[in-house]
N, C-alpha and C. Protein backbone atom coordinates (compact mmCIF):
# COMPACT_ATOMS: atom_id res chain seq x y z
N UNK A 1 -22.34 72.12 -89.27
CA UNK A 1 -22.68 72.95 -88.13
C UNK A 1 -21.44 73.62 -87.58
N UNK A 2 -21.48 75.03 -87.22
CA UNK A 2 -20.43 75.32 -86.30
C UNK A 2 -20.16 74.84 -85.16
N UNK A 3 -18.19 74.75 -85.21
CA UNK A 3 -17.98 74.15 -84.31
C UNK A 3 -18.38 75.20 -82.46
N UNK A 4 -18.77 75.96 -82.47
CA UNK A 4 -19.03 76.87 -81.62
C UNK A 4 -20.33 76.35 -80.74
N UNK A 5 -21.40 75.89 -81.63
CA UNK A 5 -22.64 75.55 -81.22
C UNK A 5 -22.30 73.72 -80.24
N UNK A 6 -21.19 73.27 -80.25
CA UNK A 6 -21.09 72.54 -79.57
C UNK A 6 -20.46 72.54 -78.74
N UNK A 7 -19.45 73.52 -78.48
CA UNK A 7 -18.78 74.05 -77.11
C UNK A 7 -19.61 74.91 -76.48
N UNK A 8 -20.63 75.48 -76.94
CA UNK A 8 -21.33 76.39 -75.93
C UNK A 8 -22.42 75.47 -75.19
N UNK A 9 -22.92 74.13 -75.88
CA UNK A 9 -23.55 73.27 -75.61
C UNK A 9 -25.27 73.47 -75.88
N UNK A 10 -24.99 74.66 -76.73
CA UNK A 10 -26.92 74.55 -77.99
C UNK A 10 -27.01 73.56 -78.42
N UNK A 11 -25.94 72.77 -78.82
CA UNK A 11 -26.88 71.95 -79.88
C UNK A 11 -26.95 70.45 -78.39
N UNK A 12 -26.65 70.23 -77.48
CA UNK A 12 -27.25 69.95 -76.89
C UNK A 12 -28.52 69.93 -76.16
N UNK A 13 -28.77 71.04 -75.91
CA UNK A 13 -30.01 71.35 -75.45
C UNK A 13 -31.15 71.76 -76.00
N UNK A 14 -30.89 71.76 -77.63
CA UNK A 14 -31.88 71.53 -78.67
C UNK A 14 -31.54 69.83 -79.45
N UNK A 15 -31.03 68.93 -78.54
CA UNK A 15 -31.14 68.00 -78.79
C UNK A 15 -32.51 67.22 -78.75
N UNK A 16 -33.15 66.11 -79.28
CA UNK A 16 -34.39 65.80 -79.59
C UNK A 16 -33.92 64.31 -78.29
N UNK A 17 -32.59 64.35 -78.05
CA UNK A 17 -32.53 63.16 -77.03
C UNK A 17 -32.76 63.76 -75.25
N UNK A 18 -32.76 64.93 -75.66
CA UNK A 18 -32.64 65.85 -74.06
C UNK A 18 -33.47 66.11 -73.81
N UNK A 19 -33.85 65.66 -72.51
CA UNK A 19 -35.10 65.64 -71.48
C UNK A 19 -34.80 66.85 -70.42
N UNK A 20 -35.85 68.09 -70.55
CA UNK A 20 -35.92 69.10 -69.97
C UNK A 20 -36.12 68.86 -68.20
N UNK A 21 -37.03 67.99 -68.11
CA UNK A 21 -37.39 67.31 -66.93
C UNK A 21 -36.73 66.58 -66.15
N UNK A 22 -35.80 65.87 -67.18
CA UNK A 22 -34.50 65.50 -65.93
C UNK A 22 -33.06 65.96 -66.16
N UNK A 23 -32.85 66.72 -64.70
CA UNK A 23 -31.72 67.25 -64.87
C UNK A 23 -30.34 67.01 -64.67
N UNK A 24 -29.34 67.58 -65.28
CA UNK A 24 -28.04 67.02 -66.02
C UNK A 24 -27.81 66.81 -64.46
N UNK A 25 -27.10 65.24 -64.05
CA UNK A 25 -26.31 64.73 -63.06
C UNK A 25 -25.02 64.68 -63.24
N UNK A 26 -24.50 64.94 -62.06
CA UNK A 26 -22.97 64.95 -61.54
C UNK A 26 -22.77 64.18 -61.00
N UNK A 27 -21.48 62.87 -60.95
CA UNK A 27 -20.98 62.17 -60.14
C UNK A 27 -20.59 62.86 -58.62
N UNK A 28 -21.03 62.08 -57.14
CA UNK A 28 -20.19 62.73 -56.23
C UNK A 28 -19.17 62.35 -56.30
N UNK A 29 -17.88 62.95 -55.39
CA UNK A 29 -16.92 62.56 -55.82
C UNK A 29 -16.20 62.00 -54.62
N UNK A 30 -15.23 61.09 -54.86
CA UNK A 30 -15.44 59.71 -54.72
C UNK A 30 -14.57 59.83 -53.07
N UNK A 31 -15.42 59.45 -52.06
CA UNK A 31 -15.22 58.92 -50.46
C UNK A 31 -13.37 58.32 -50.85
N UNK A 32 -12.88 58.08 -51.02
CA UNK A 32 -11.48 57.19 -50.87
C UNK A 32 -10.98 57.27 -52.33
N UNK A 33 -9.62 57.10 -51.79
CA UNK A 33 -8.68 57.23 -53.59
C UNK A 33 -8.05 55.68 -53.63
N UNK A 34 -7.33 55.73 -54.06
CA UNK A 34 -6.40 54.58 -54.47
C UNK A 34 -5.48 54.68 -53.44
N UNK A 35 -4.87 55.98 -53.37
CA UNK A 35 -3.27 55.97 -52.23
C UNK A 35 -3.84 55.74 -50.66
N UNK A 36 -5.19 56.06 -50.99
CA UNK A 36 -5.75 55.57 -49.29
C UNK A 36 -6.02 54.21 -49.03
N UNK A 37 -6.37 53.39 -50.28
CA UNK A 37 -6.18 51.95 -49.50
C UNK A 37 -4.72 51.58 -49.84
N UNK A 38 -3.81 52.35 -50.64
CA UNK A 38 -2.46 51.81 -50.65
C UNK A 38 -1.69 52.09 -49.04
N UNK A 39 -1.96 52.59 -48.50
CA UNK A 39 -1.33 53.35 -47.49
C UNK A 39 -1.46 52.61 -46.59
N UNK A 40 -2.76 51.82 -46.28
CA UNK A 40 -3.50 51.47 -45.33
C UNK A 40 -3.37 49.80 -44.97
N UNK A 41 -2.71 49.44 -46.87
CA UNK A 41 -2.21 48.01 -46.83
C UNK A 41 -0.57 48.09 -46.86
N UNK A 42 -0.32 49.09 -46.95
CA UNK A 42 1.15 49.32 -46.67
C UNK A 42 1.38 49.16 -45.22
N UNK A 43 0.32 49.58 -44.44
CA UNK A 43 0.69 49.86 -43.24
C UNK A 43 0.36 48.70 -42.43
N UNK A 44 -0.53 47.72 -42.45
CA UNK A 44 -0.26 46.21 -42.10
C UNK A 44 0.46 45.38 -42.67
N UNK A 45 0.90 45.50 -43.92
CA UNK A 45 2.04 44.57 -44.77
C UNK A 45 4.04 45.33 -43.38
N UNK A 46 3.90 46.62 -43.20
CA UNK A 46 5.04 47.08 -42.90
C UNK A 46 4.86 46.39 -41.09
N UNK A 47 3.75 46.06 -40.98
CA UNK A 47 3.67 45.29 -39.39
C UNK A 47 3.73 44.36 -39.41
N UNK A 48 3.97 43.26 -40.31
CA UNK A 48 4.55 42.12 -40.44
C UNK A 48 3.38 41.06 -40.62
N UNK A 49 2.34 41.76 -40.91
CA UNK A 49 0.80 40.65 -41.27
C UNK A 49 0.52 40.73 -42.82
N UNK A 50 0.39 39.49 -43.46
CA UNK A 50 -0.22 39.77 -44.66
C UNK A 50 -1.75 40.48 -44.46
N UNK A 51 -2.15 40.71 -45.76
CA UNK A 51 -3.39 41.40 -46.04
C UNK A 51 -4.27 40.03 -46.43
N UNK A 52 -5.26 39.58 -45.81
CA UNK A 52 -6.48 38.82 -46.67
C UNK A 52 -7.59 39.38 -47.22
N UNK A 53 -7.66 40.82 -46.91
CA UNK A 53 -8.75 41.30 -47.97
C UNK A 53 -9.09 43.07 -47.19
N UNK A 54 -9.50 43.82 -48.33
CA UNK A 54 -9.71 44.92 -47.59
C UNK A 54 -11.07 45.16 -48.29
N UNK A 55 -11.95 45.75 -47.05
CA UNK A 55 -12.87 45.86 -47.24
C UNK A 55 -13.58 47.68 -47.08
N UNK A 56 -14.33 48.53 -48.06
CA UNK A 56 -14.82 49.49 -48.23
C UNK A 56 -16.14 49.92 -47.88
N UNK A 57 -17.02 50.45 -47.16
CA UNK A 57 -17.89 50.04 -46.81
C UNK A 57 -18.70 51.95 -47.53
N UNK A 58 -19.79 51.76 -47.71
CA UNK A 58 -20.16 52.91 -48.00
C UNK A 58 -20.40 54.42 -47.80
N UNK A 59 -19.90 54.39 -46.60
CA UNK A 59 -19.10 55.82 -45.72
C UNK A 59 -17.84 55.99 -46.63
N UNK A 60 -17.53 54.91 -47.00
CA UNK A 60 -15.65 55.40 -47.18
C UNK A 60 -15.06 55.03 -46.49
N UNK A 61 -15.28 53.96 -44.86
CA UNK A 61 -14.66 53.43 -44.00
C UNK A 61 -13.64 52.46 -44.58
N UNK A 62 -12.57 52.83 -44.61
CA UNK A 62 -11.45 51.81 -45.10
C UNK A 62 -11.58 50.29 -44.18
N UNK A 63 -11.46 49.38 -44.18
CA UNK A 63 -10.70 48.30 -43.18
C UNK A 63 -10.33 46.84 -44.28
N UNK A 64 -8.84 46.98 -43.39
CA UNK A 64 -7.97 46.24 -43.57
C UNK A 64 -7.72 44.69 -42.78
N UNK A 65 -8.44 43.49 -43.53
CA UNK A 65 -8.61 42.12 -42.58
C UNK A 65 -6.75 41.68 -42.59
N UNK A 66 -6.75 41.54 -41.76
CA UNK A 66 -5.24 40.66 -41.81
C UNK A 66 -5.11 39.24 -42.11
N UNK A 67 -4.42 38.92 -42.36
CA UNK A 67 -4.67 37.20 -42.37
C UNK A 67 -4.42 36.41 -43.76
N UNK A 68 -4.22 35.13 -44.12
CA UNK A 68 -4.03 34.58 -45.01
C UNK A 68 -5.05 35.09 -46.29
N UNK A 69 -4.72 35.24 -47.67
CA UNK A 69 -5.46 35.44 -48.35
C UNK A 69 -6.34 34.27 -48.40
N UNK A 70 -7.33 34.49 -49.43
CA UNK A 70 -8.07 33.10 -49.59
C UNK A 70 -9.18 33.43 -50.98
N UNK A 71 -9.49 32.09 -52.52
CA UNK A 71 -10.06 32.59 -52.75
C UNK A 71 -11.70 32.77 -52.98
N UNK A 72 -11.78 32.00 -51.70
CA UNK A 72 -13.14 31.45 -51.51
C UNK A 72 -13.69 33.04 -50.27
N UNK A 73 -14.52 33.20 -50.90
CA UNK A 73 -15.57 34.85 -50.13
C UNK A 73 -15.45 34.25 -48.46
N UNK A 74 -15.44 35.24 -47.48
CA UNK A 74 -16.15 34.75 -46.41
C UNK A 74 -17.81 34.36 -46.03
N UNK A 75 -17.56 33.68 -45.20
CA UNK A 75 -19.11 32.75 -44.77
C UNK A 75 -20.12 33.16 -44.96
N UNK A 76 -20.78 33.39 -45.49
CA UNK A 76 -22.22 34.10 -45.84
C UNK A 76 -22.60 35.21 -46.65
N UNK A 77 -20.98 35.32 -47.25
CA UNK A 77 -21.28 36.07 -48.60
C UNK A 77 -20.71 35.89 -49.62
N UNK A 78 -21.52 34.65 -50.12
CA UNK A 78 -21.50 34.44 -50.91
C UNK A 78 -22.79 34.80 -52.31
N UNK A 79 -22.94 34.28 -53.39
CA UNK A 79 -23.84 35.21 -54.65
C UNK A 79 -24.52 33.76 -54.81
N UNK A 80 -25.80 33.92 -55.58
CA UNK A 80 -26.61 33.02 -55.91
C UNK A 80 -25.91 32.80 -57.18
N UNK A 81 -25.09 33.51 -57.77
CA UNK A 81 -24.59 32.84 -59.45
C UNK A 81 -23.30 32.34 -59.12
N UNK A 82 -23.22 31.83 -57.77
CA UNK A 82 -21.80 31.54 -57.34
C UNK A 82 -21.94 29.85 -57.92
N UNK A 83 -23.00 29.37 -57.26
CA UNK A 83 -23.71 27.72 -57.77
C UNK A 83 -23.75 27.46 -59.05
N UNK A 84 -24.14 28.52 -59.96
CA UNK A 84 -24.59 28.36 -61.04
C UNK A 84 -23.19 28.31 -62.01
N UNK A 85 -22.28 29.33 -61.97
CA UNK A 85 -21.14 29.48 -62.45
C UNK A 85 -20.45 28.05 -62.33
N UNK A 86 -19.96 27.82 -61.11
CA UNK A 86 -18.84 26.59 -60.56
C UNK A 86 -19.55 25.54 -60.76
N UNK A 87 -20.72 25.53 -60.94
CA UNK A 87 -21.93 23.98 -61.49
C UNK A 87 -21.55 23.34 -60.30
N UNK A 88 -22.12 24.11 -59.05
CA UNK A 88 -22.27 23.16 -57.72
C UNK A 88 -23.53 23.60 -57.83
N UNK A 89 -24.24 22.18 -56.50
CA UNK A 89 -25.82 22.51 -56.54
C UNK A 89 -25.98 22.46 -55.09
């Protein structure tokens, strides 16, 4: 096949896997980067508190817990395959 018919993207759309009915999706693009939670744990590590965990919430709301790390989840969130994994009952 020419290589042409796959940069123009025909032979995609005479693909037998391509569904006319659902249409091609785009990732949005993405609420927070990397240098924004670097910045953000930079900036309580440079105030003299360790970091125990930073948390992202689905806005994109950064927050930064201070405090001893730890590697047990906080109180009530924890996973049902948490028991199953560690073979506690």
């Amino acid at each position: 096949m020419p290589l042409w018919n796959y940069a123009s993207g025909f032979e995609v759309l005479n693909s037998p896997h391509y569904n006319k009915f659902t249409p091609l999706q785009m990732r949005r693009p993405s609420l927070f980067k990397k240098r924004d939670v670097t910045r953000a744990t930079n900036g309580v590590l440079d105030a003299g508190l360790e970091v125990a965990r930073v948390e992202i919430t689905k806005d994109g709301v950064i927050v930064v817990v201070p405090g001893k790390p730890s590697e047990l989840p906080p109180k009530g969130q924890t996973n049902e395959w948490d028991e199953i994994l560690n073979g506690t009952s």
